[in-house]
N, C-alpha and C. Protein backbone atom coordinates (compact mmCIF):
# COMPACT_ATOMS: atom_id res chain seq x y z
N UNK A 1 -9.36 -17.31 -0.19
CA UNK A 1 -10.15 -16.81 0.91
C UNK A 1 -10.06 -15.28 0.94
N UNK A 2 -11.07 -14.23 1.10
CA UNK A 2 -11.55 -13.29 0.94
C UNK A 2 -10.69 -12.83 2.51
N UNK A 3 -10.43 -11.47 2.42
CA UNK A 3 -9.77 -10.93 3.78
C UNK A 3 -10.90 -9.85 4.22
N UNK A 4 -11.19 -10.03 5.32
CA UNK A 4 -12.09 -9.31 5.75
C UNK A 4 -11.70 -7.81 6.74
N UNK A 5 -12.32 -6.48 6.20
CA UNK A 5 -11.52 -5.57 6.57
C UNK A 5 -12.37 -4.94 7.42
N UNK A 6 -11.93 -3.95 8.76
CA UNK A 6 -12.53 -3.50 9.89
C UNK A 6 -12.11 -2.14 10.30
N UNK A 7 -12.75 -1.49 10.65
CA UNK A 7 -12.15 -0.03 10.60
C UNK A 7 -12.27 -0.28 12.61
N UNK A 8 -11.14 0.06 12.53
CA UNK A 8 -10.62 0.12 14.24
C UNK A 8 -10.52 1.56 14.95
N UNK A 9 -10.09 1.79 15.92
CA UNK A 9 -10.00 2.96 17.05
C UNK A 9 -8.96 2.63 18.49
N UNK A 10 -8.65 3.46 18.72
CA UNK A 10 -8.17 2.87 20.03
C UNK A 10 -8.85 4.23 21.14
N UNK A 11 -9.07 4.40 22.29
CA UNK A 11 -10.09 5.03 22.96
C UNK A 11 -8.58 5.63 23.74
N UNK A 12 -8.69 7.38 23.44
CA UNK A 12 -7.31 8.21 23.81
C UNK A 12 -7.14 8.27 25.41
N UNK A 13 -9.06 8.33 26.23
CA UNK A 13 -9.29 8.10 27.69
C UNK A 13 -8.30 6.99 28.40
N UNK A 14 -8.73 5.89 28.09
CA UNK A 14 -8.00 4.61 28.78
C UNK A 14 -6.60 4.11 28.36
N UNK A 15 -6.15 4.20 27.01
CA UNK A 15 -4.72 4.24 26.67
C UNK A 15 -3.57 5.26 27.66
N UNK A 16 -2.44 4.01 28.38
CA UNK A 16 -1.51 4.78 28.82
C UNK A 16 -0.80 4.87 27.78
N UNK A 17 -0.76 4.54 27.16
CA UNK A 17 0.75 4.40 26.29
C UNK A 17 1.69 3.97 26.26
N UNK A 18 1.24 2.64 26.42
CA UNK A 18 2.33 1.34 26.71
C UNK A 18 3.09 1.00 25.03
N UNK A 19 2.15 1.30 24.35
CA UNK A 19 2.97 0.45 23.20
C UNK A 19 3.12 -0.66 22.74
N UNK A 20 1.91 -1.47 23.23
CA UNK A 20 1.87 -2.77 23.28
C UNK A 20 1.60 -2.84 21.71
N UNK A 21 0.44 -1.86 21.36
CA UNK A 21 -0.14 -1.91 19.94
C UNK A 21 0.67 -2.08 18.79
N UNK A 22 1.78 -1.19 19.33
CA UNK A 22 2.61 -0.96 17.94
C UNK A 22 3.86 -2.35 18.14
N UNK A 23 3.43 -2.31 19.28
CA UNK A 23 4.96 -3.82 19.31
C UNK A 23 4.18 -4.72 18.66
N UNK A 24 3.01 -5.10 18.74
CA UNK A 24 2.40 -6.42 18.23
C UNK A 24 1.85 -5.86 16.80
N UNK A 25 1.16 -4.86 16.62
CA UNK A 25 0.81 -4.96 15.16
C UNK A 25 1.06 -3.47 14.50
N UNK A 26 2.52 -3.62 14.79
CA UNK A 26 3.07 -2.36 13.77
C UNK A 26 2.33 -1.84 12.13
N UNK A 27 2.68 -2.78 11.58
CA UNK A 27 1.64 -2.36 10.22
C UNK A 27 0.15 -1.58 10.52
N UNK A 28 -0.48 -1.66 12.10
CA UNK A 28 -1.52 -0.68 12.14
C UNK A 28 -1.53 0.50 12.91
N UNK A 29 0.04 0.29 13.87
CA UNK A 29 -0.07 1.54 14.48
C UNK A 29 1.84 1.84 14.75
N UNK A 30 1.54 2.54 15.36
CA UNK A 30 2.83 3.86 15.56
C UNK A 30 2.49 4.25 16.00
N UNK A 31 3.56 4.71 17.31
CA UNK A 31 3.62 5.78 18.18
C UNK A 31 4.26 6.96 18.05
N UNK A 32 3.18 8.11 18.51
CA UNK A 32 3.75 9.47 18.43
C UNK A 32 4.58 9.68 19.56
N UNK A 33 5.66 10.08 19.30
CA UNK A 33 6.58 10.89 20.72
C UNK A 33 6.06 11.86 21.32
N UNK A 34 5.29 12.78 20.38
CA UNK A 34 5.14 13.46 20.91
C UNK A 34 3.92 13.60 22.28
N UNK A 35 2.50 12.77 22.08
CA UNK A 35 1.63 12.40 22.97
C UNK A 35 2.04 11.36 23.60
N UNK A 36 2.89 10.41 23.00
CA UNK A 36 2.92 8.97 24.06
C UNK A 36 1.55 8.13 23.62
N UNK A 37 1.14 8.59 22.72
CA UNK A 37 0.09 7.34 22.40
C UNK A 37 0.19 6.86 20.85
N UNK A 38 -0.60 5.61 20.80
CA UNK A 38 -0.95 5.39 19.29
C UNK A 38 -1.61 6.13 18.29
N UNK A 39 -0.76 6.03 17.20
CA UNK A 39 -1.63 6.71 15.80
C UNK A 39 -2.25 5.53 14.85
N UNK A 40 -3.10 5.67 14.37
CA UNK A 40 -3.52 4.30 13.53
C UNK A 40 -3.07 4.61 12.25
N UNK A 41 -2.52 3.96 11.15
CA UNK A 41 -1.99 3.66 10.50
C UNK A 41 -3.02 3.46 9.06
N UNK A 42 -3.51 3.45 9.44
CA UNK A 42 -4.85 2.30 8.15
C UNK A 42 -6.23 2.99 8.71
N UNK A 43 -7.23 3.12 7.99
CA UNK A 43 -8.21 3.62 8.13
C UNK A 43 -9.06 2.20 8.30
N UNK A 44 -8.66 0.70 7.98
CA UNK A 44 -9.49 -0.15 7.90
C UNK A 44 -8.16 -1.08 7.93
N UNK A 45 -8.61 -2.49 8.21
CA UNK A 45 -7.27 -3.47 8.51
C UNK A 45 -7.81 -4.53 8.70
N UNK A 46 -7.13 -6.01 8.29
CA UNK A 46 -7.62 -7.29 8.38
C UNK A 46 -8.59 -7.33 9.83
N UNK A 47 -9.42 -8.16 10.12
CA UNK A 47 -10.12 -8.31 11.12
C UNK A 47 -9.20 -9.18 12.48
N UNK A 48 -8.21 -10.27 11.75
CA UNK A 48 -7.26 -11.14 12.74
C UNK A 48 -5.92 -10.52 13.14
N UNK A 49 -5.42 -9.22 12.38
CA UNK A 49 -4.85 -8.11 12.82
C UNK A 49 -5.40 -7.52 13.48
N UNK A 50 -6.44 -7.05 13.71
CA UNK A 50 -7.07 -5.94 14.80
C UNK A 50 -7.43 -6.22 15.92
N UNK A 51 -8.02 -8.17 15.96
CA UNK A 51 -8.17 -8.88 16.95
C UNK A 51 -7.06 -8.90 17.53
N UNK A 52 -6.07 -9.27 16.75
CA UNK A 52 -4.54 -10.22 17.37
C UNK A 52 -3.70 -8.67 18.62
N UNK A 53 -3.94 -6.75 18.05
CA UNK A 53 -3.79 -5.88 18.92
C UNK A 53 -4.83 -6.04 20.28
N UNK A 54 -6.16 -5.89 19.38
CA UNK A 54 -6.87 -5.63 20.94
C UNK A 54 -6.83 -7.00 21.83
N UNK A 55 -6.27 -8.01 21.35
CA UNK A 55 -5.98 -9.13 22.85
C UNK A 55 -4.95 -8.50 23.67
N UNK A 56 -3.72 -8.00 23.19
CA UNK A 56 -2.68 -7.88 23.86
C UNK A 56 -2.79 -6.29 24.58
N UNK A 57 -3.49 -5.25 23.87
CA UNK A 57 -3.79 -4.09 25.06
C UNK A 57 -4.19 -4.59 26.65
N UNK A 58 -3.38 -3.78 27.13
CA UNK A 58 -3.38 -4.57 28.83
C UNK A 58 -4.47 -3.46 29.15
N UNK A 59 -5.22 -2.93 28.73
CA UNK A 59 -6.30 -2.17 29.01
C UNK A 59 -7.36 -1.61 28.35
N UNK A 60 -7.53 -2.60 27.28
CA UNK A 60 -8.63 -2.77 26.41
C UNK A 60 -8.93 -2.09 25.52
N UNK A 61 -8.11 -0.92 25.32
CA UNK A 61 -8.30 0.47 24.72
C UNK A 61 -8.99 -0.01 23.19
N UNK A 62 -8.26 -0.78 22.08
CA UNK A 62 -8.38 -1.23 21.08
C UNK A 62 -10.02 -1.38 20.66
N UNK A 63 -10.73 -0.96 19.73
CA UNK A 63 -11.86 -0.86 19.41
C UNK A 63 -11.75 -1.80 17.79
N UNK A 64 -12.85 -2.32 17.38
CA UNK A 64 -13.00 -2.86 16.10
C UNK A 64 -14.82 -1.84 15.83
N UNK A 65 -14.89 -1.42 14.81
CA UNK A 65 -15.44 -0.44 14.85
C UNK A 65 -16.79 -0.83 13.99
């Protein structure tokens, strides 16, 4: 089965910087100390990875692009 790849975003406006992103799908993101927000990791990323972050953002930030 073919993996299907998605270029994502997360929106810098509505992100507090909880960290939810990087707790659930580390391989696409990391947090900077220095802003308190997510960095994306991957310019493009499985589609059920990108889904499986933007369910768990408690504020929807997560984009599939």
């Amino acid at each position: 089965m073919e993996t299907i790849l998605t270029a994502y975003s997360v929106n810098p406006v509505c992100c507090n910087g909880c960290g939810a992103c990087a707790a659930m799908a580390p391989e696409l993101f990391a947090m900077d100390e220095a802003t308190e927000k997510p960095v994306l990791l991957l310019a493009e990323a499985p589609v059920d990875d990108v889904e499986r972050a933007m369910a768990f953002c408690p504020h929807d930030c997560i984009e599939a692009d």
